[in-house]
N, C-alpha and C. Protein backbone atom coordinates (compact mmCIF):
# COMPACT_ATOMS: atom_id res chain seq x y z
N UNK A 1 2.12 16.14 -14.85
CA UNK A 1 0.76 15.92 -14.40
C UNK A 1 0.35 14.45 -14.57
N UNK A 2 0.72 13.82 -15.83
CA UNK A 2 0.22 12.70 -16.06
C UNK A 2 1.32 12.07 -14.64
N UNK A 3 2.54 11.84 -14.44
CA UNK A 3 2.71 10.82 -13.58
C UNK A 3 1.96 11.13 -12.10
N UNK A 4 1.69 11.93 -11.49
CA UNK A 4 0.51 12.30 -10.60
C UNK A 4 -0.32 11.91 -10.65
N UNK A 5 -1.02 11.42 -11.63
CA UNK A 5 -2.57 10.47 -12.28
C UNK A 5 -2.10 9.15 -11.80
N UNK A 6 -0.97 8.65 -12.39
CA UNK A 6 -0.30 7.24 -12.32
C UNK A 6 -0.06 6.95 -11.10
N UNK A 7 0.56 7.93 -10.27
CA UNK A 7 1.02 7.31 -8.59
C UNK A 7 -0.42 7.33 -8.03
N UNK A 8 -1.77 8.26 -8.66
CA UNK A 8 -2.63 8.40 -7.37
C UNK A 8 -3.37 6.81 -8.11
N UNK A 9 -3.45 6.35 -8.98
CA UNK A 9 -3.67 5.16 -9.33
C UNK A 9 -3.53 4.06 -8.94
N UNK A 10 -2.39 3.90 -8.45
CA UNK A 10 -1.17 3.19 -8.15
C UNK A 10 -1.59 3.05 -6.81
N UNK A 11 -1.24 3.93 -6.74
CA UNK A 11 -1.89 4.29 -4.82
C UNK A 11 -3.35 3.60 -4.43
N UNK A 12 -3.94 4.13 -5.31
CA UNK A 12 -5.57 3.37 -4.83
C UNK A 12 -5.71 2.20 -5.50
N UNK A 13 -5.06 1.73 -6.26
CA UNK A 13 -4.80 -0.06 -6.35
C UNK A 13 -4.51 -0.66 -5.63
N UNK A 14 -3.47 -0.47 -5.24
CA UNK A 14 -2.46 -1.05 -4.01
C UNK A 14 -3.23 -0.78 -2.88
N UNK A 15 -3.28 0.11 -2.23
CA UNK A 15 -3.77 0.28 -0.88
C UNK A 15 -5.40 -0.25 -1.04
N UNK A 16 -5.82 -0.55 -1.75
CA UNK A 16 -7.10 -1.09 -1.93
C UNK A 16 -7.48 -2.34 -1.73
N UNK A 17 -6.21 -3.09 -2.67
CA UNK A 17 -5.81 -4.52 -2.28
C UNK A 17 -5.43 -4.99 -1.14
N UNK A 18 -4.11 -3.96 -0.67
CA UNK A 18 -4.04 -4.51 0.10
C UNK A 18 -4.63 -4.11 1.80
N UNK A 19 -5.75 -3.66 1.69
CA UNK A 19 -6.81 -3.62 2.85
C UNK A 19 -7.61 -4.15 2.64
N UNK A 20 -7.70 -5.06 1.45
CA UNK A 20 -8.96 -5.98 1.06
C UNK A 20 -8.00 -7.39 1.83
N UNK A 21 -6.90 -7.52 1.96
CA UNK A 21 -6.79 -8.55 2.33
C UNK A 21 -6.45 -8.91 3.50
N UNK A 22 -6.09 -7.87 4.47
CA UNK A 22 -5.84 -7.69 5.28
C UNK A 22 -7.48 -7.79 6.31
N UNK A 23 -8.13 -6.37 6.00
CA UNK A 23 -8.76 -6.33 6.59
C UNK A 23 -10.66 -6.86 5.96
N UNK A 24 -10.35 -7.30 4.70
CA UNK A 24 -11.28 -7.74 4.11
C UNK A 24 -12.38 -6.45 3.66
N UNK A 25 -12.07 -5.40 3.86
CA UNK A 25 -12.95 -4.25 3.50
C UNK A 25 -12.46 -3.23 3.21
N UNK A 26 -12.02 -2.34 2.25
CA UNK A 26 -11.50 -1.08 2.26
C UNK A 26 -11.76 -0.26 3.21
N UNK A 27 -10.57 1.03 3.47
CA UNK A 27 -10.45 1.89 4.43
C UNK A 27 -11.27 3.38 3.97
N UNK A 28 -11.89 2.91 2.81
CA UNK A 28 -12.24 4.45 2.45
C UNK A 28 -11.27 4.56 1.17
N UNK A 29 -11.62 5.29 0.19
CA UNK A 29 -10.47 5.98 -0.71
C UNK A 29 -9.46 7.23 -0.60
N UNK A 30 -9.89 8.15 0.66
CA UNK A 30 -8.55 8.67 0.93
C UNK A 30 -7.67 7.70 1.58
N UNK A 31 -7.73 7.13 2.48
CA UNK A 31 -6.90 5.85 3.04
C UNK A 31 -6.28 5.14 2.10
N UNK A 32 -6.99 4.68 1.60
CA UNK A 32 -6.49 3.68 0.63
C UNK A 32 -5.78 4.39 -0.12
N UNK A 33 -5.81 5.80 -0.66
CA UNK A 33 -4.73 6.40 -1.58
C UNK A 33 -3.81 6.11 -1.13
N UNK A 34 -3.62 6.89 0.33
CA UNK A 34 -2.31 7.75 1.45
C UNK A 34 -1.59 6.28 1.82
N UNK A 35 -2.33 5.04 2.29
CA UNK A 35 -1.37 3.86 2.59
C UNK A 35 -0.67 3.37 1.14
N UNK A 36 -1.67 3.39 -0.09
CA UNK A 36 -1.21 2.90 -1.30
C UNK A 36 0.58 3.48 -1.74
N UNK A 37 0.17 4.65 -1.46
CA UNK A 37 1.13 6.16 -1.82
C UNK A 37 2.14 5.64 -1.01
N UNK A 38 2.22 5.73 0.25
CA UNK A 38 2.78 5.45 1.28
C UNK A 38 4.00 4.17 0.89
N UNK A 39 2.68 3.16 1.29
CA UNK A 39 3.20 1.80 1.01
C UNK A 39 3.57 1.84 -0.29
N UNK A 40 4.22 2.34 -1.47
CA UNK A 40 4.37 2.53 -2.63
C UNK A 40 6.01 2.77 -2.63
N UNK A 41 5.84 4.18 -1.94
CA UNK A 41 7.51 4.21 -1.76
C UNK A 41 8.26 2.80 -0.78
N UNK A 42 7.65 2.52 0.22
CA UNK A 42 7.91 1.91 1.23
C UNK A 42 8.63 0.51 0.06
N UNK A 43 7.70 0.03 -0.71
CA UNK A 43 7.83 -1.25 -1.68
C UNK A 43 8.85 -0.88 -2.54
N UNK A 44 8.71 0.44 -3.23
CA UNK A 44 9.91 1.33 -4.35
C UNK A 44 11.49 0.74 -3.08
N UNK A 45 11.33 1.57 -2.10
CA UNK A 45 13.07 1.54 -1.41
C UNK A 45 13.06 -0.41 -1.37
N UNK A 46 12.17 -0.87 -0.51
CA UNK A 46 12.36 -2.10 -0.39
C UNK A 46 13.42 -3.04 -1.45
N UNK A 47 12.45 -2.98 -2.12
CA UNK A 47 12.46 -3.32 -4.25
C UNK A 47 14.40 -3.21 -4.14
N UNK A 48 14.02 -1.73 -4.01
CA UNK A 48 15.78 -0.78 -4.27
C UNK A 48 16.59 -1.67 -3.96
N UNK A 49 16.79 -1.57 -2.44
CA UNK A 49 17.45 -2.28 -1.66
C UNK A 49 17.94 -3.75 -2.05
N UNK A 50 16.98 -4.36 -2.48
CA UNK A 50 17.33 -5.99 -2.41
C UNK A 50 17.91 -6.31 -3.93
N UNK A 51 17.65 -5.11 -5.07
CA UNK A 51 17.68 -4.99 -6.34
C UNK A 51 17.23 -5.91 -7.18
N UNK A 52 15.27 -5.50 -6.51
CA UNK A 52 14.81 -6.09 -7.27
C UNK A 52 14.63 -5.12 -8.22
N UNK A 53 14.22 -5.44 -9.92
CA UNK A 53 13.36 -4.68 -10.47
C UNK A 53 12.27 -4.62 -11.07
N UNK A 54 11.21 -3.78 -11.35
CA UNK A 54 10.11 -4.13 -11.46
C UNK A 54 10.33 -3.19 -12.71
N UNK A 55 9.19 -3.42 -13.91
CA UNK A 55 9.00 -2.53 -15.14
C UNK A 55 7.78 -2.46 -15.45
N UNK A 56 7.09 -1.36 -16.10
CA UNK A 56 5.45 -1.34 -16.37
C UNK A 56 4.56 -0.91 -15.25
N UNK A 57 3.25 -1.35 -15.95
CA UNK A 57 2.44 -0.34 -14.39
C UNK A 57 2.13 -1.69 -13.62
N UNK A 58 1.82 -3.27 -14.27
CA UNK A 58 1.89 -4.33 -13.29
C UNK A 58 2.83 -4.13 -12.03
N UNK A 59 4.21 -4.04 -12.79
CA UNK A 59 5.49 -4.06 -11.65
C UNK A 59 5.08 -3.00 -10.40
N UNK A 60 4.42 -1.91 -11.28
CA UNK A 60 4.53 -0.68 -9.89
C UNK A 60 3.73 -1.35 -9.12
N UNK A 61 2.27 -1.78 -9.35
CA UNK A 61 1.65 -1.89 -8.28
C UNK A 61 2.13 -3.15 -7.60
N UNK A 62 2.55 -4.34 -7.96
CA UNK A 62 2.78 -5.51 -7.40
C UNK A 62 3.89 -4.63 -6.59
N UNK A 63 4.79 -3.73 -6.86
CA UNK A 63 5.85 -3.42 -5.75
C UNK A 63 4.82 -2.56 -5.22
N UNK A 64 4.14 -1.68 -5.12
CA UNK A 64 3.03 -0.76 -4.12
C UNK A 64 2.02 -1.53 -3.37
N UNK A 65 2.15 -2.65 -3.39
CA UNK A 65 1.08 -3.41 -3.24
C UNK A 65 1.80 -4.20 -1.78
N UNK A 66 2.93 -4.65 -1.66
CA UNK A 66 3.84 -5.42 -1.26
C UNK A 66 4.17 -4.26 -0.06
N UNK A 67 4.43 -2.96 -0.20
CA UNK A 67 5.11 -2.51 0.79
C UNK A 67 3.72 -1.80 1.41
N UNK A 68 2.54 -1.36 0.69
CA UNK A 68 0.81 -1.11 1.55
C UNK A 68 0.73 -2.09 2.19
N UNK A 69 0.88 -3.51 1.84
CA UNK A 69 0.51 -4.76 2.95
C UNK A 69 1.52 -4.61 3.77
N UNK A 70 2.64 -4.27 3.54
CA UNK A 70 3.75 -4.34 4.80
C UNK A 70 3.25 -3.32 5.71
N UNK A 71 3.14 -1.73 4.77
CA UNK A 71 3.02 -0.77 5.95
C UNK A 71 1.59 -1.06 6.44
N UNK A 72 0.46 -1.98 6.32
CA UNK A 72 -0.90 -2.41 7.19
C UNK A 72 -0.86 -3.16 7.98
N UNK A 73 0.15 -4.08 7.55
CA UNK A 73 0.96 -4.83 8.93
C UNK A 73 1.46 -4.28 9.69
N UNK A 74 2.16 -3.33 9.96
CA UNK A 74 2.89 -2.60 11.11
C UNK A 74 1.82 -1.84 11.70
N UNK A 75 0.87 -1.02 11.00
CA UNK A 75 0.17 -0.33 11.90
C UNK A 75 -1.08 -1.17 12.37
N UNK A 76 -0.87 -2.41 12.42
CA UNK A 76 -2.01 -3.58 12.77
C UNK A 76 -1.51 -3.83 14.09
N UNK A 77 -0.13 -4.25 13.50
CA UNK A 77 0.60 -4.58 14.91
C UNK A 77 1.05 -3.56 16.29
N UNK A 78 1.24 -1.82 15.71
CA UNK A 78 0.95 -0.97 16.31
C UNK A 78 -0.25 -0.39 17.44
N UNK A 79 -1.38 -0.73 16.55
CA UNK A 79 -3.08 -0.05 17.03
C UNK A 79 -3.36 -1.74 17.55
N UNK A 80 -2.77 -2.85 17.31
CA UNK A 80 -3.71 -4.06 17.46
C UNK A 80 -4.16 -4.15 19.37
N UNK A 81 -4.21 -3.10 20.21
CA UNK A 81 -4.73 -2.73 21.50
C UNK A 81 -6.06 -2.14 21.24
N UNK A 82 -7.02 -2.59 20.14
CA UNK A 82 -8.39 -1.46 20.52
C UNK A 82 -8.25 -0.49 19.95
N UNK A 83 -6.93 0.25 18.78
CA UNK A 83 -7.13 1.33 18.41
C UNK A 83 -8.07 1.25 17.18
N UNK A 84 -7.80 2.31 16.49
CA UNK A 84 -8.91 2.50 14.89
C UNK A 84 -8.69 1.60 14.49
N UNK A 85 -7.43 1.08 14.01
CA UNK A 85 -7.62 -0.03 12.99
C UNK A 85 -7.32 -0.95 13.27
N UNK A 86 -7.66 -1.09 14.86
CA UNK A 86 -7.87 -2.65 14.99
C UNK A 86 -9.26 -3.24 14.74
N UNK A 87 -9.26 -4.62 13.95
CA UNK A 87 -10.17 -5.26 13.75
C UNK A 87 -11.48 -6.09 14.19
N UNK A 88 -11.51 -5.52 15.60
CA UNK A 88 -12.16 -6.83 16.47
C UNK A 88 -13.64 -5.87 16.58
């Protein structure tokens, strides 16, 4: 139970940040969980892959944080025609 507390944490750190910087305003806090969450694993495999490693709850979110801005970038660049989350 407790690591469930930690990822939904994690999650709304990250995805919080990084729609604050992106889009300069949060998406809401379910959003911001589900991209955090999202973008969390997305940063975890990334991380994997290149072997980086991260330790502590700093590391998690700086890696959850890294792959929410990646996955807000893609769906920027996806919707950036006028959809929801485009910005204009």
């Amino acid at each position: 139970m407790t690591n469930v507390l930690v990822w939904l944490v994690v999650g709304l750190i990250a995805g919080f940040l990084a729609s604050k910087v992106l889009n300069g305003k949060g998406m809401g806090l379910p959003m911001d969980i589900v991209v955090g969450l999202v973008g969390a694993l997305l940063g975890g495999f990334l991380a994997g892959a290149a072997g980086i490693a991260f330790g502590g709850f700093i590391g998690e979110v700086v890696v959850a944080f890294v792959g929410a801005f990646l996955l807000l970038l893609a769906i920027r660049l996806v919707f950036s025609r006028g959809g929801r989350f485009s910005h204009r």
